[in-house]
PDB file of N, CA and C in Angstrom:
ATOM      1  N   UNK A   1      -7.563 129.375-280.572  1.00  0.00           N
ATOM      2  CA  UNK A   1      -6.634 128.809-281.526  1.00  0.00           C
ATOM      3  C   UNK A   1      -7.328 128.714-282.890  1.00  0.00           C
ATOM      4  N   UNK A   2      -6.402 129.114-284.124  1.00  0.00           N
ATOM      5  CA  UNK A   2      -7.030 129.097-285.045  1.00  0.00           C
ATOM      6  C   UNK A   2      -7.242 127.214-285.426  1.00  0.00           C
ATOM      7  N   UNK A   3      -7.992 126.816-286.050  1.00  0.00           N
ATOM      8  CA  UNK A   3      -7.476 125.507-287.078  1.00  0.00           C
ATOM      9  C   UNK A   3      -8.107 125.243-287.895  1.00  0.00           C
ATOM     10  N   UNK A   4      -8.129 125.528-289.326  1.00  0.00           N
ATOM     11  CA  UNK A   4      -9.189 124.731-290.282  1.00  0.00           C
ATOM     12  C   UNK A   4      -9.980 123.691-290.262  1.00  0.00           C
ATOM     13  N   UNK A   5      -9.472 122.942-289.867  1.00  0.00           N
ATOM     14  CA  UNK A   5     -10.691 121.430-289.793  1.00  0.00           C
ATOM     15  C   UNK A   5     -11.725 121.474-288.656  1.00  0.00           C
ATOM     16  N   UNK A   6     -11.618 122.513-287.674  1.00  0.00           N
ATOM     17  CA  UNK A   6     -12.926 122.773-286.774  1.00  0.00           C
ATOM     18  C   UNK A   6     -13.576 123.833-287.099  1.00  0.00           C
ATOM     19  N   UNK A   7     -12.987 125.359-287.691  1.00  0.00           N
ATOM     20  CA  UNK A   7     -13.277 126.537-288.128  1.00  0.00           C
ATOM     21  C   UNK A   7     -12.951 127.197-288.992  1.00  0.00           C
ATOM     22  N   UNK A   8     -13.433 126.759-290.404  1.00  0.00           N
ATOM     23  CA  UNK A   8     -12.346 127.520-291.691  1.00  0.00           C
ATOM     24  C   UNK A   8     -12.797 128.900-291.698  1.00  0.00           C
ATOM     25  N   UNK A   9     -13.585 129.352-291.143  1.00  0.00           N
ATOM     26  CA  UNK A   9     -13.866 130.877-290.797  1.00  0.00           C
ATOM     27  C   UNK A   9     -14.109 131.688-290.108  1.00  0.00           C
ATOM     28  N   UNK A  10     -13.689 132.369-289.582  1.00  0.00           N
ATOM     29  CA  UNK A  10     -13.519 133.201-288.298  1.00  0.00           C
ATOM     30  C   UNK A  10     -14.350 134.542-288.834  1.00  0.00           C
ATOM     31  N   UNK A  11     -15.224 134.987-287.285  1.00  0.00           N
ATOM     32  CA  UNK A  11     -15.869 136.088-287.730  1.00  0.00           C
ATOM     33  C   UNK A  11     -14.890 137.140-286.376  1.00  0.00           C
ATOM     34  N   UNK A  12     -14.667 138.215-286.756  1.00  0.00           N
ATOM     35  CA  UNK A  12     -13.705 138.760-285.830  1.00  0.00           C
ATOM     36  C   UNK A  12     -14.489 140.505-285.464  1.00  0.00           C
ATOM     37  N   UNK A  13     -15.050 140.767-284.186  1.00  0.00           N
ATOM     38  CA  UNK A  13     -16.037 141.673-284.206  1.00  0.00           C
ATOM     39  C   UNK A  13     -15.144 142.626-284.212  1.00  0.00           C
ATOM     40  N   UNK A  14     -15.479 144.033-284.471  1.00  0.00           N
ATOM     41  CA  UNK A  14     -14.317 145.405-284.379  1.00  0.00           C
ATOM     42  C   UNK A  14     -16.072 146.492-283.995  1.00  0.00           C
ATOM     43  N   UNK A  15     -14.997 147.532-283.511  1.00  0.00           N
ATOM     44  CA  UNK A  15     -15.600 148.671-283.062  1.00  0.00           C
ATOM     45  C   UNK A  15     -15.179 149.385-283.680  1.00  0.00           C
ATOM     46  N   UNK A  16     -15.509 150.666-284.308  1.00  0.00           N
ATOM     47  CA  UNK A  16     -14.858 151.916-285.046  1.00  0.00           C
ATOM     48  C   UNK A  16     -15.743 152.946-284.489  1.00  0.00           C
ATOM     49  N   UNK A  17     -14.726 154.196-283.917  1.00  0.00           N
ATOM     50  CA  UNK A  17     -15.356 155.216-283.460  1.00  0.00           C
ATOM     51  C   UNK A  17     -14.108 156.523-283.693  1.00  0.00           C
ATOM     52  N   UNK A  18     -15.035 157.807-283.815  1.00  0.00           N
ATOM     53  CA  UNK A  18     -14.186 159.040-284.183  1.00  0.00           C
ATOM     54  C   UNK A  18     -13.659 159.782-283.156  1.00  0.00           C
ATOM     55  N   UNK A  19     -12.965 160.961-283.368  1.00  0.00           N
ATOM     56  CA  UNK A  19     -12.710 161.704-282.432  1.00  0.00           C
ATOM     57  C   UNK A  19     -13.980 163.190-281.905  1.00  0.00           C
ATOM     58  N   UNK A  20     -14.725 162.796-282.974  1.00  0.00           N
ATOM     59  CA  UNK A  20     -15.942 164.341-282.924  1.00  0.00           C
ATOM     60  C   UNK A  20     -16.516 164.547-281.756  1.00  0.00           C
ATOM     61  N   UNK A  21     -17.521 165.330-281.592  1.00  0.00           N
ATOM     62  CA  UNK A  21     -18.466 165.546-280.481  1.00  0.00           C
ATOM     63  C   UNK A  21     -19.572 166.039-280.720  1.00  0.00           C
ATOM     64  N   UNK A  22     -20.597 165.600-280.764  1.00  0.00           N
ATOM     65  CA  UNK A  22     -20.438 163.787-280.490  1.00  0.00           C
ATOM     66  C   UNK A  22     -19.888 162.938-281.366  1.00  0.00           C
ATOM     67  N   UNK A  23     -19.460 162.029-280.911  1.00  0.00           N
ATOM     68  CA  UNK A  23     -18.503 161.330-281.182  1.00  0.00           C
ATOM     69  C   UNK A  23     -19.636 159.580-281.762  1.00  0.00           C
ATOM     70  N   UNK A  24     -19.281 159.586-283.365  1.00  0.00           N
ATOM     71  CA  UNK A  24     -20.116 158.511-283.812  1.00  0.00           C
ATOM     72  C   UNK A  24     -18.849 157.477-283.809  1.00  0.00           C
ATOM     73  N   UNK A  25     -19.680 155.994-283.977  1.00  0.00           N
ATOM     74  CA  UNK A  25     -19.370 155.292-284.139  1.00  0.00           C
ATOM     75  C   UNK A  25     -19.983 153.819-284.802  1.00  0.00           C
ATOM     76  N   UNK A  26     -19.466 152.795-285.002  1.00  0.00           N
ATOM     77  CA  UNK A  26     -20.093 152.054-285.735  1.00  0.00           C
ATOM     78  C   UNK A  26     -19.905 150.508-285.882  1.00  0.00           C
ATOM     79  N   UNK A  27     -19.951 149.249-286.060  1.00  0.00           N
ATOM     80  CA  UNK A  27     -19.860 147.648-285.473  1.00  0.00           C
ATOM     81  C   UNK A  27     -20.065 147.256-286.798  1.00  0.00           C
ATOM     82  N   UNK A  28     -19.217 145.694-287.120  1.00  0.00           N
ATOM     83  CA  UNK A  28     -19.368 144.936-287.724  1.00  0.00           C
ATOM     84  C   UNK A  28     -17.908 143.638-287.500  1.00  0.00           C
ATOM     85  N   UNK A  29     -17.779 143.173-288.476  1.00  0.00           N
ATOM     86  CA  UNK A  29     -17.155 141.883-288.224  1.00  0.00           C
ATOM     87  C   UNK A  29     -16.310 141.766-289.506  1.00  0.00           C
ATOM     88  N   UNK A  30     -14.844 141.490-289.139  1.00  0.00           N
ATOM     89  CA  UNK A  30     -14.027 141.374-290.356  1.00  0.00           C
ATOM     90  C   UNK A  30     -14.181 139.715-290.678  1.00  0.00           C
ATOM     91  N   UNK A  31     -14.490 138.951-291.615  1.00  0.00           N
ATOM     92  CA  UNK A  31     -14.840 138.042-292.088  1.00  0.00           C
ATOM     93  C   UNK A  31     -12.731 137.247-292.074  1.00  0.00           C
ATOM     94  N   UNK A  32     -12.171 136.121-291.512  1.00  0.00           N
ATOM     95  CA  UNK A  32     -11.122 135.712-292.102  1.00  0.00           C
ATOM     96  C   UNK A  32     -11.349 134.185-292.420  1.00  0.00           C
ATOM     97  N   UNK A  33     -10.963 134.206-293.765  1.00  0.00           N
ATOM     98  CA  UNK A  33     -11.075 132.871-293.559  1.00  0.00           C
ATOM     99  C   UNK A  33      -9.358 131.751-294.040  1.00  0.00           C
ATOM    100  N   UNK A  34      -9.556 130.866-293.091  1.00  0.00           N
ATOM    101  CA  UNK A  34      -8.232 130.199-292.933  1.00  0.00           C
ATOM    102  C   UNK A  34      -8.482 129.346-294.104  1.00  0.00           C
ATOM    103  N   UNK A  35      -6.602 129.106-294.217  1.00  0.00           N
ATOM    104  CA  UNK A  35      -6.693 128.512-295.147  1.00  0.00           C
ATOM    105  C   UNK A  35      -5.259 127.164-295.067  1.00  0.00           C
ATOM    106  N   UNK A  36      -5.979 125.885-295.506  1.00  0.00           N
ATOM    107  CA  UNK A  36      -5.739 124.523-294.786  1.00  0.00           C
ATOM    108  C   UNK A  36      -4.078 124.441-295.350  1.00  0.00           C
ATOM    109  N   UNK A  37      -3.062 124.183-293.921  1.00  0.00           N
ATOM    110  CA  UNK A  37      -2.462 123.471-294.294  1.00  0.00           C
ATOM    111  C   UNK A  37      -1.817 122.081-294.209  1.00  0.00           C
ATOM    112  N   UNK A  38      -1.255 121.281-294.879  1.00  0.00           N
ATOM    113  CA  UNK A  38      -0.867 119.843-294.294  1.00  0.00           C
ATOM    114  C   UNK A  38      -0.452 119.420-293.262  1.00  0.00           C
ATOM    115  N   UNK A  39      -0.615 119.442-291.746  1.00  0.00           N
ATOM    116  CA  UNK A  39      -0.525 118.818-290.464  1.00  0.00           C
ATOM    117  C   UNK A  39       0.315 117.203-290.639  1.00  0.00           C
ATOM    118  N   UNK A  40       1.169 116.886-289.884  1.00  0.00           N
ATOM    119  CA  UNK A  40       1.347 115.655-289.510  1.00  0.00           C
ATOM    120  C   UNK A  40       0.638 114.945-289.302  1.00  0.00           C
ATOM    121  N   UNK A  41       0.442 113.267-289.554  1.00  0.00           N
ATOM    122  CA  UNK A  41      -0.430 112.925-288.794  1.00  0.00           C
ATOM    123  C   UNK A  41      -0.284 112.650-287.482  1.00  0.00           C
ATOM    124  N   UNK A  42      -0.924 112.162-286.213  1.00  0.00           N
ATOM    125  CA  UNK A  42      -0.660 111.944-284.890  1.00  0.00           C
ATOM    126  C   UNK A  42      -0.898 110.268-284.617  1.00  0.00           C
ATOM    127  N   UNK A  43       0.339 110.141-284.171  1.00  0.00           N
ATOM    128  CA  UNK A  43       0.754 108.569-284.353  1.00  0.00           C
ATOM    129  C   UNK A  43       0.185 108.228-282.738  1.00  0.00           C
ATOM    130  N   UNK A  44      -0.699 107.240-282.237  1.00  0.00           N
ATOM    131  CA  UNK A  44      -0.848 107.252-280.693  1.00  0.00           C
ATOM    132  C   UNK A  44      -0.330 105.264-280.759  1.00  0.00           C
ATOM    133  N   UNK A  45      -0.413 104.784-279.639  1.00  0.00           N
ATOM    134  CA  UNK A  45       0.264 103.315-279.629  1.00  0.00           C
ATOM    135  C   UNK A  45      -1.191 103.000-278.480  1.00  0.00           C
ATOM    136  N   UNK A  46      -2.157 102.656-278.571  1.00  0.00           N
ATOM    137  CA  UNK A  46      -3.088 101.959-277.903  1.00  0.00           C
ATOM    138  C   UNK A  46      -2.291 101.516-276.777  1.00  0.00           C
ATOM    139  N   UNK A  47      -2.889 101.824-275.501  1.00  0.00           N
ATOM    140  CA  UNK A  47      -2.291 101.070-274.521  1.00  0.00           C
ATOM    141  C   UNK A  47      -1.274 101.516-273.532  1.00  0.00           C
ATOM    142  N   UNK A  48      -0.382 102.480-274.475  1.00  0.00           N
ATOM    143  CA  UNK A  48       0.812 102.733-274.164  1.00  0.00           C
ATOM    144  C   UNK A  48       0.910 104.130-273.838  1.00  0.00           C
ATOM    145  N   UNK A  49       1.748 104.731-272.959  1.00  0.00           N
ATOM    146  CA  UNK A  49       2.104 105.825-272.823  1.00  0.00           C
ATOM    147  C   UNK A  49       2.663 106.681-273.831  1.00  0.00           C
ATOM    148  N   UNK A  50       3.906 105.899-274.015  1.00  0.00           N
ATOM    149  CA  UNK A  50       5.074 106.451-275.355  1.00  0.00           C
ATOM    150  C   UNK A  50       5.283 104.992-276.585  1.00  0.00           C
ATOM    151  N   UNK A  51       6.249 104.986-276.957  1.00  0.00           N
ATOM    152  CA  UNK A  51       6.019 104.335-278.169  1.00  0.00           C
ATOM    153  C   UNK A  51       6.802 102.763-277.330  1.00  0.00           C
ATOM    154  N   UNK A  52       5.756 101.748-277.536  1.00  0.00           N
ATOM    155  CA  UNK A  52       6.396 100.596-276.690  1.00  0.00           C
ATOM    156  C   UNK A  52       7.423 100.260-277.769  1.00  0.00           C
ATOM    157  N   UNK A  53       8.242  99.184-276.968  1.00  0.00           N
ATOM    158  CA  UNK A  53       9.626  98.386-277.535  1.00  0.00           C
ATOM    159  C   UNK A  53       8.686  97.028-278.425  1.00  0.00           C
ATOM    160  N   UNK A  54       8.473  96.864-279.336  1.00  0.00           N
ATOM    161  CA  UNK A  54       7.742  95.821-279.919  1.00  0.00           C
ATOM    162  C   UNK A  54       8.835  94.486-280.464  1.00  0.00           C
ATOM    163  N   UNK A  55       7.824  93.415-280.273  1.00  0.00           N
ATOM    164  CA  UNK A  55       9.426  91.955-280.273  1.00  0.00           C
ATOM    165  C   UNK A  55       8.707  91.232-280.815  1.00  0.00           C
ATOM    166  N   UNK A  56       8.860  89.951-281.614  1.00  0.00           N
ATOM    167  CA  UNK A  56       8.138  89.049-281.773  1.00  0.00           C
ATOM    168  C   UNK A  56       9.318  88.040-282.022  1.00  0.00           C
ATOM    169  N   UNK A  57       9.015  86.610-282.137  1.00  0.00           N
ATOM    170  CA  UNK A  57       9.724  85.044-282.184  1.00  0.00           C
ATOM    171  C   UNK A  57      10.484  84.991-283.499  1.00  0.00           C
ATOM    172  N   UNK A  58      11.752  84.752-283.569  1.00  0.00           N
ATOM    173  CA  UNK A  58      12.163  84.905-284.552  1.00  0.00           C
ATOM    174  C   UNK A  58      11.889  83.395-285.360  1.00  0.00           C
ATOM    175  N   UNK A  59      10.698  82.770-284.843  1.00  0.00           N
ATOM    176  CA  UNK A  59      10.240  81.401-285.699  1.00  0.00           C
ATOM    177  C   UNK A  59       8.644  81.759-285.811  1.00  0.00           C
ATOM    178  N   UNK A  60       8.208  82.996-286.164  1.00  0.00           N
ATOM    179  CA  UNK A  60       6.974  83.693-285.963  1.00  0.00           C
ATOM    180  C   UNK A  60       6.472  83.739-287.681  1.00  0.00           C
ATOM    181  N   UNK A  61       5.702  82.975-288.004  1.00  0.00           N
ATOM    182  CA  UNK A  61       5.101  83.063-289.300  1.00  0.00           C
ATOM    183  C   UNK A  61       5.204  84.087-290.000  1.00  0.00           C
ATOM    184  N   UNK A  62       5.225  84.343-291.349  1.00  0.00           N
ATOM    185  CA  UNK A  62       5.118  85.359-292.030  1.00  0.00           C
ATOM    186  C   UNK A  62       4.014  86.324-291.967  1.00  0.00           C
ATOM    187  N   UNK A  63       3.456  87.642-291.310  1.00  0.00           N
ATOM    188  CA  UNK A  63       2.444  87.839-291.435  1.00  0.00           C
ATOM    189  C   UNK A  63       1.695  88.139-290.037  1.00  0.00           C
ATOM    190  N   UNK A  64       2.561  87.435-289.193  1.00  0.00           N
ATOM    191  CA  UNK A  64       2.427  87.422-287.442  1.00  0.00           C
ATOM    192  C   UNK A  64       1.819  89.144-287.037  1.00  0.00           C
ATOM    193  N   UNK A  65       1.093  89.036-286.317  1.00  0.00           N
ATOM    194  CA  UNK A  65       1.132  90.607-285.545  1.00  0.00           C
ATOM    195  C   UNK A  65       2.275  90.673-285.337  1.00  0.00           C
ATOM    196  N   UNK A  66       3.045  92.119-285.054  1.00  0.00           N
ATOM    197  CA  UNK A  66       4.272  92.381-283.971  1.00  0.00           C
ATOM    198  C   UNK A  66       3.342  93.382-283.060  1.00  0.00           C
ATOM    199  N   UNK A  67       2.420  94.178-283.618  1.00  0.00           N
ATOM    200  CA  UNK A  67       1.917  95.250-282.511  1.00  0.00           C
ATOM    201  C   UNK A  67       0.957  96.207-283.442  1.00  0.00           C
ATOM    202  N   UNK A  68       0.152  97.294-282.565  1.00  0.00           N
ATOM    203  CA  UNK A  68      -0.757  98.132-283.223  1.00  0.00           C
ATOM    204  C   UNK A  68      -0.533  99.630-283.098  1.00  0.00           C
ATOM    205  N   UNK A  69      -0.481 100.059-284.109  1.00  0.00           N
ATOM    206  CA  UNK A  69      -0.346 101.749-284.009  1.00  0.00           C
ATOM    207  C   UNK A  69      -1.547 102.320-285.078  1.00  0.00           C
ATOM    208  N   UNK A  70      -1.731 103.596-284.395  1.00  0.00           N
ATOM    209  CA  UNK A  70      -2.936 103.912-284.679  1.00  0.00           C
ATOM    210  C   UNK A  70      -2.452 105.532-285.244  1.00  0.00           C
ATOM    211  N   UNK A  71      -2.709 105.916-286.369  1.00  0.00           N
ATOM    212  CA  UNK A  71      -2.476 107.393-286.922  1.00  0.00           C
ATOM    213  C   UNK A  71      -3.403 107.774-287.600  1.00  0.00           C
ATOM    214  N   UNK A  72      -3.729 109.438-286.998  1.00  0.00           N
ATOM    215  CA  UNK A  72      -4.836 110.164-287.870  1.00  0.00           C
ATOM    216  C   UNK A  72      -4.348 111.076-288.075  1.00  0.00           C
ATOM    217  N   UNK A  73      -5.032 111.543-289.554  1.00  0.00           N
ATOM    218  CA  UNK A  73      -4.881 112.429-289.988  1.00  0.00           C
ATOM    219  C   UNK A  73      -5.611 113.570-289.951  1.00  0.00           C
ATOM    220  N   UNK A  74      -5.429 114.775-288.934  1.00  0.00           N
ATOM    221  CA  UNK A  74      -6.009 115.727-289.042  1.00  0.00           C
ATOM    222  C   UNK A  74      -6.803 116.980-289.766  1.00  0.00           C
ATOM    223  N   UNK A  75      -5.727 116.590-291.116  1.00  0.00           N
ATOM    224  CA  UNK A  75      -6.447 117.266-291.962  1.00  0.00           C
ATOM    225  C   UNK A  75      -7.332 116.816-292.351  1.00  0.00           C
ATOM    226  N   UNK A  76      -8.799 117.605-293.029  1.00  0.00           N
ATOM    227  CA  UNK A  76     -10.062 117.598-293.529  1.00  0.00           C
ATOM    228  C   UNK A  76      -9.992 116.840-295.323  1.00  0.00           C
ATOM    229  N   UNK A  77     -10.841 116.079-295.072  1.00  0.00           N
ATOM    230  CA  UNK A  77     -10.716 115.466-296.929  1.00  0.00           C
ATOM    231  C   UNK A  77      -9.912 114.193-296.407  1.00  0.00           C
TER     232      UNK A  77
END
């Protein structure tokens, strides 16, 4: 799989050979390099499988936890 933020450059080996006799041939590596684009971030809920039902007291201070979610951003920078 390609992805920028683990490998912004790919070395990609090739073979080149003729039809002659004898028949030459010759090796090297086409250089690609990727180029980043903006990914979603990935939202996970600690704890939880899927995204829990979150509730809190409707006499619950201003400021109260209701719950924790956790998102990263994959892209690099």
């Amino acid at each position: 799989m390609l992805d920028y933020e683990t490998r912004p450059v790919v070395l990609v080996p090739y073979v080149a050979s003729d039809d002659h006799n004898p028949s030459a041939s010759g090796t090297g590596f086409v250089v690609v390099n990727l180029e980043d684009v903006n990914e979603a971030p990935i939202v996970t809920w600690p704890g939880e499988g899927s995204a829990p039902a979150l509730s809190i007291l409707e006499d619950s201070v201003v400021g109260a936890a209701v719950g924790r979610i956790v998102a990263i951003d994959p892209d690099n920078g």
